[in-house]
PDB file of N, CA and C in Angstrom:
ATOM      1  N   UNK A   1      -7.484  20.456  21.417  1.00  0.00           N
ATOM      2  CA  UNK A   1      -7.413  20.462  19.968  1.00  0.00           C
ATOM      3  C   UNK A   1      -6.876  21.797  19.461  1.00  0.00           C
ATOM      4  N   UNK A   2      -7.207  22.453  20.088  1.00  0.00           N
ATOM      5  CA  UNK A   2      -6.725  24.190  19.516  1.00  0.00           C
ATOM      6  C   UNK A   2      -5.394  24.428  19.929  1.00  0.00           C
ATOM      7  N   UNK A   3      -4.521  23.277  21.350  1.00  0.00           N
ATOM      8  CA  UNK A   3      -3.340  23.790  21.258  1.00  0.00           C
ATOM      9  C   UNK A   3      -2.622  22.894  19.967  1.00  0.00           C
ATOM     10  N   UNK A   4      -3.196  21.773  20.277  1.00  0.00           N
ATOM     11  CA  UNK A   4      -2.591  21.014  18.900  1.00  0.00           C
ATOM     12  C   UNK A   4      -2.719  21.726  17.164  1.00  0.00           C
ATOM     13  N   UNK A   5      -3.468  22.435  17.279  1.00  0.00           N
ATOM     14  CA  UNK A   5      -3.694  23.161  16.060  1.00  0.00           C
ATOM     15  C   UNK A   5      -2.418  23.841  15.711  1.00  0.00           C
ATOM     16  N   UNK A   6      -2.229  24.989  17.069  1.00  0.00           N
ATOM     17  CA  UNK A   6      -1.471  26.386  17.362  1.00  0.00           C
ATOM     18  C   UNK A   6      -0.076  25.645  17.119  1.00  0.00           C
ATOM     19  N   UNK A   7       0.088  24.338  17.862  1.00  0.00           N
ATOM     20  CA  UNK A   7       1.639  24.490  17.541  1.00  0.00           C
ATOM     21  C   UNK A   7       1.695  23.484  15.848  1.00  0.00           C
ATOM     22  N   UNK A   8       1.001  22.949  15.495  1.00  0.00           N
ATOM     23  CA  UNK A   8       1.215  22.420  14.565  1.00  0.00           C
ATOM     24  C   UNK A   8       1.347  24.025  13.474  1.00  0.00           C
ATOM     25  N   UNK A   9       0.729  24.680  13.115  1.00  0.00           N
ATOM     26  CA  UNK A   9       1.214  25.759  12.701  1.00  0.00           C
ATOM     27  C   UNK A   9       2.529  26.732  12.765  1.00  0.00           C
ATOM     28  N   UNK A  10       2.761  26.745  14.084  1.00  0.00           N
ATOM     29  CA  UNK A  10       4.124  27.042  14.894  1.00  0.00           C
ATOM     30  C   UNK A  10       5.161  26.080  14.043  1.00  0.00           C
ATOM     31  N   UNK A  11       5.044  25.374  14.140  1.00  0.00           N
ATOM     32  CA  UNK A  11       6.002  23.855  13.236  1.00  0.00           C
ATOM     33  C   UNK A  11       6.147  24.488  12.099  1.00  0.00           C
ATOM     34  N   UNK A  12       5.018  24.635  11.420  1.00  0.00           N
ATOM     35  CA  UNK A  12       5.135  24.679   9.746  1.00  0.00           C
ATOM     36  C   UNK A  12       5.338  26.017   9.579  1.00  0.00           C
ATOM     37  N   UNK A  13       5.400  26.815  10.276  1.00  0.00           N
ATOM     38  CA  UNK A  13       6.324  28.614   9.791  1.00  0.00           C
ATOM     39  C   UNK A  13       7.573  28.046  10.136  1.00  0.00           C
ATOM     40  N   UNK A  14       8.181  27.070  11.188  1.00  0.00           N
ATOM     41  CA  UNK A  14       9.075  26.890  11.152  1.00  0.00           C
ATOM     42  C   UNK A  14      10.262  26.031  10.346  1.00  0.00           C
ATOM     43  N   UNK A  15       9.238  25.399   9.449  1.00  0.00           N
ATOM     44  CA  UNK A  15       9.671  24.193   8.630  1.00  0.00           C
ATOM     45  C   UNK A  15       9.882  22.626   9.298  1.00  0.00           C
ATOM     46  N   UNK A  16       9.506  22.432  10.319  1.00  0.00           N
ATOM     47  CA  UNK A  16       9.451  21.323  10.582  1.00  0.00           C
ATOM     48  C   UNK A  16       8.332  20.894  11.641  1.00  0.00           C
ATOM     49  N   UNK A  17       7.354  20.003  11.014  1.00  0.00           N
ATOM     50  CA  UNK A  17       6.101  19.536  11.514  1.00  0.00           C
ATOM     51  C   UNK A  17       5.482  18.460  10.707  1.00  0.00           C
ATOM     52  N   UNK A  18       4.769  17.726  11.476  1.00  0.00           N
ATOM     53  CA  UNK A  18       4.552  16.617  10.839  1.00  0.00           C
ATOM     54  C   UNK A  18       3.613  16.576   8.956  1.00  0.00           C
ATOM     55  N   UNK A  19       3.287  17.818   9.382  1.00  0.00           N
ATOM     56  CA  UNK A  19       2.660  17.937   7.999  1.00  0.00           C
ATOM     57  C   UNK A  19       3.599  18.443   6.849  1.00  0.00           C
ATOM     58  N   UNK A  20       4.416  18.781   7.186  1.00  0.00           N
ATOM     59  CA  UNK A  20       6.091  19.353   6.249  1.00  0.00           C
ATOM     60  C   UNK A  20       6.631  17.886   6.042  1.00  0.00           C
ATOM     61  N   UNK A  21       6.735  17.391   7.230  1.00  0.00           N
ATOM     62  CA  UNK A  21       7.396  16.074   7.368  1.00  0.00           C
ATOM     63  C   UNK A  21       7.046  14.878   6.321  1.00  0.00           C
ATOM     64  N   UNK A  22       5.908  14.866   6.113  1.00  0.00           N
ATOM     65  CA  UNK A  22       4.819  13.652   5.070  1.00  0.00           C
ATOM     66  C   UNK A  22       4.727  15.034   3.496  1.00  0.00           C
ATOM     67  N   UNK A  23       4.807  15.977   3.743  1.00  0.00           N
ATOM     68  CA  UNK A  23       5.214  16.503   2.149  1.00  0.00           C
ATOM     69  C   UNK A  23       6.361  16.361   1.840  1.00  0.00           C
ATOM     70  N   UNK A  24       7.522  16.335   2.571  1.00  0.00           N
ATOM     71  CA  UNK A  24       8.485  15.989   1.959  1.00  0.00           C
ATOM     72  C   UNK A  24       9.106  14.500   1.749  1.00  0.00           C
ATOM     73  N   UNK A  25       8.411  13.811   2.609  1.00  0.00           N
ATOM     74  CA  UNK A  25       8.553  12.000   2.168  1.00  0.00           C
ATOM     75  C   UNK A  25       8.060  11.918   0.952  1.00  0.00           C
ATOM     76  N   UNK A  26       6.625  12.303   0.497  1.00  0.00           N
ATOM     77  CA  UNK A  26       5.804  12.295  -0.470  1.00  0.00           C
ATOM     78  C   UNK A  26       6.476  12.744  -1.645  1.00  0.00           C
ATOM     79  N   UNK A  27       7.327  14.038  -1.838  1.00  0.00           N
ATOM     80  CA  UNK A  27       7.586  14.178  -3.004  1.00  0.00           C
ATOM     81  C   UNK A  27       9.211  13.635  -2.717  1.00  0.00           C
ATOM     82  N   UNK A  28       9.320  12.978  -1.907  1.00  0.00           N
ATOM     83  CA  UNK A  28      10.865  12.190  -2.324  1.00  0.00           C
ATOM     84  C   UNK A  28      10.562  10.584  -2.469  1.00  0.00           C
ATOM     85  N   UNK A  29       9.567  10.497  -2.424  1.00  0.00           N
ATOM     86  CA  UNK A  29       9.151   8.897  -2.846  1.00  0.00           C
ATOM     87  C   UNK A  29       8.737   9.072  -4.067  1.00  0.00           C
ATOM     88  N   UNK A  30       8.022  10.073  -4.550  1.00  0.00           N
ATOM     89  CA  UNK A  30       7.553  10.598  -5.679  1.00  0.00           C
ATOM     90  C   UNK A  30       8.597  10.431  -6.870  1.00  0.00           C
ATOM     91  N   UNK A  31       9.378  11.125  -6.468  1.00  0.00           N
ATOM     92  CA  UNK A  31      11.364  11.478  -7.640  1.00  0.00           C
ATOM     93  C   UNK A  31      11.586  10.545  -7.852  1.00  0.00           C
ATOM     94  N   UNK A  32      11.293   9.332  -6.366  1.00  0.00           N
ATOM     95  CA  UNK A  32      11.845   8.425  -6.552  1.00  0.00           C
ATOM     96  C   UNK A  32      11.509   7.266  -7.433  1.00  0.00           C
ATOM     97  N   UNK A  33      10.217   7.377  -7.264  1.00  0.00           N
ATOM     98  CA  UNK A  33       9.188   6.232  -8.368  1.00  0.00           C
ATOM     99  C   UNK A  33       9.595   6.719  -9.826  1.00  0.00           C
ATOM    100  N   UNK A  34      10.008   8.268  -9.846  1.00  0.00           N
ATOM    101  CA  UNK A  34       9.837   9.055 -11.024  1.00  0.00           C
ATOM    102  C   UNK A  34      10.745   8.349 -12.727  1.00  0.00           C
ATOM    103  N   UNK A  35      11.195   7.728 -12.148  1.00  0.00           N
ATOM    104  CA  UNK A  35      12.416   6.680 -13.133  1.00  0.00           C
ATOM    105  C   UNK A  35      11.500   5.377 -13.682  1.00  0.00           C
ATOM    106  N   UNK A  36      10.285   4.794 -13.025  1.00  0.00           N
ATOM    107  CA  UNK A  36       9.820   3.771 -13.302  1.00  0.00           C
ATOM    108  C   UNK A  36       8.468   4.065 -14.199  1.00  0.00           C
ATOM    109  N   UNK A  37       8.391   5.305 -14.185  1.00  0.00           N
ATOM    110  CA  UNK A  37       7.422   5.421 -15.180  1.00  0.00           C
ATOM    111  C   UNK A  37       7.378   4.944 -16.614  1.00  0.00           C
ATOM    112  N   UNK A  38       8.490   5.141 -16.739  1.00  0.00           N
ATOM    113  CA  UNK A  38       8.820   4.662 -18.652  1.00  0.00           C
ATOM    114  C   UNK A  38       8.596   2.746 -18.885  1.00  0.00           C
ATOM    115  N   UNK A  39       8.192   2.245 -17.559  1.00  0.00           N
ATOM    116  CA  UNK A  39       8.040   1.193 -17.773  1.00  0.00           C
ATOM    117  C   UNK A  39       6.825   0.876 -17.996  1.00  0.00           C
ATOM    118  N   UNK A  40       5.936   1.421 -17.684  1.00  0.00           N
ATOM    119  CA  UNK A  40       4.547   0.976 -18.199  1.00  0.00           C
ATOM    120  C   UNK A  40       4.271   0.875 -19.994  1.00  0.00           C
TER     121      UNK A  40
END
């Protein structure tokens, strides 16, 4: 668990890791919904 920690950190100074990976889906699904708001 602690190496999985170490490199998941390693990833994210580097910009790419799964937790970078699901923030940036998130706010591009986000932009993307961002047009359908005016429909409610």
């Amino acid at each position: 668990m602690a190496f999985k920690l170490s490199s998941e950190l390693v990833d994210a100074t580097k910009g790419s890791g799964d937790a970078i990976r699901k923030k940036e889906e998130t706010h591009r699904m986000a932009e993307a919904n961002r047009a359908f708001t005016y429909f409610r």
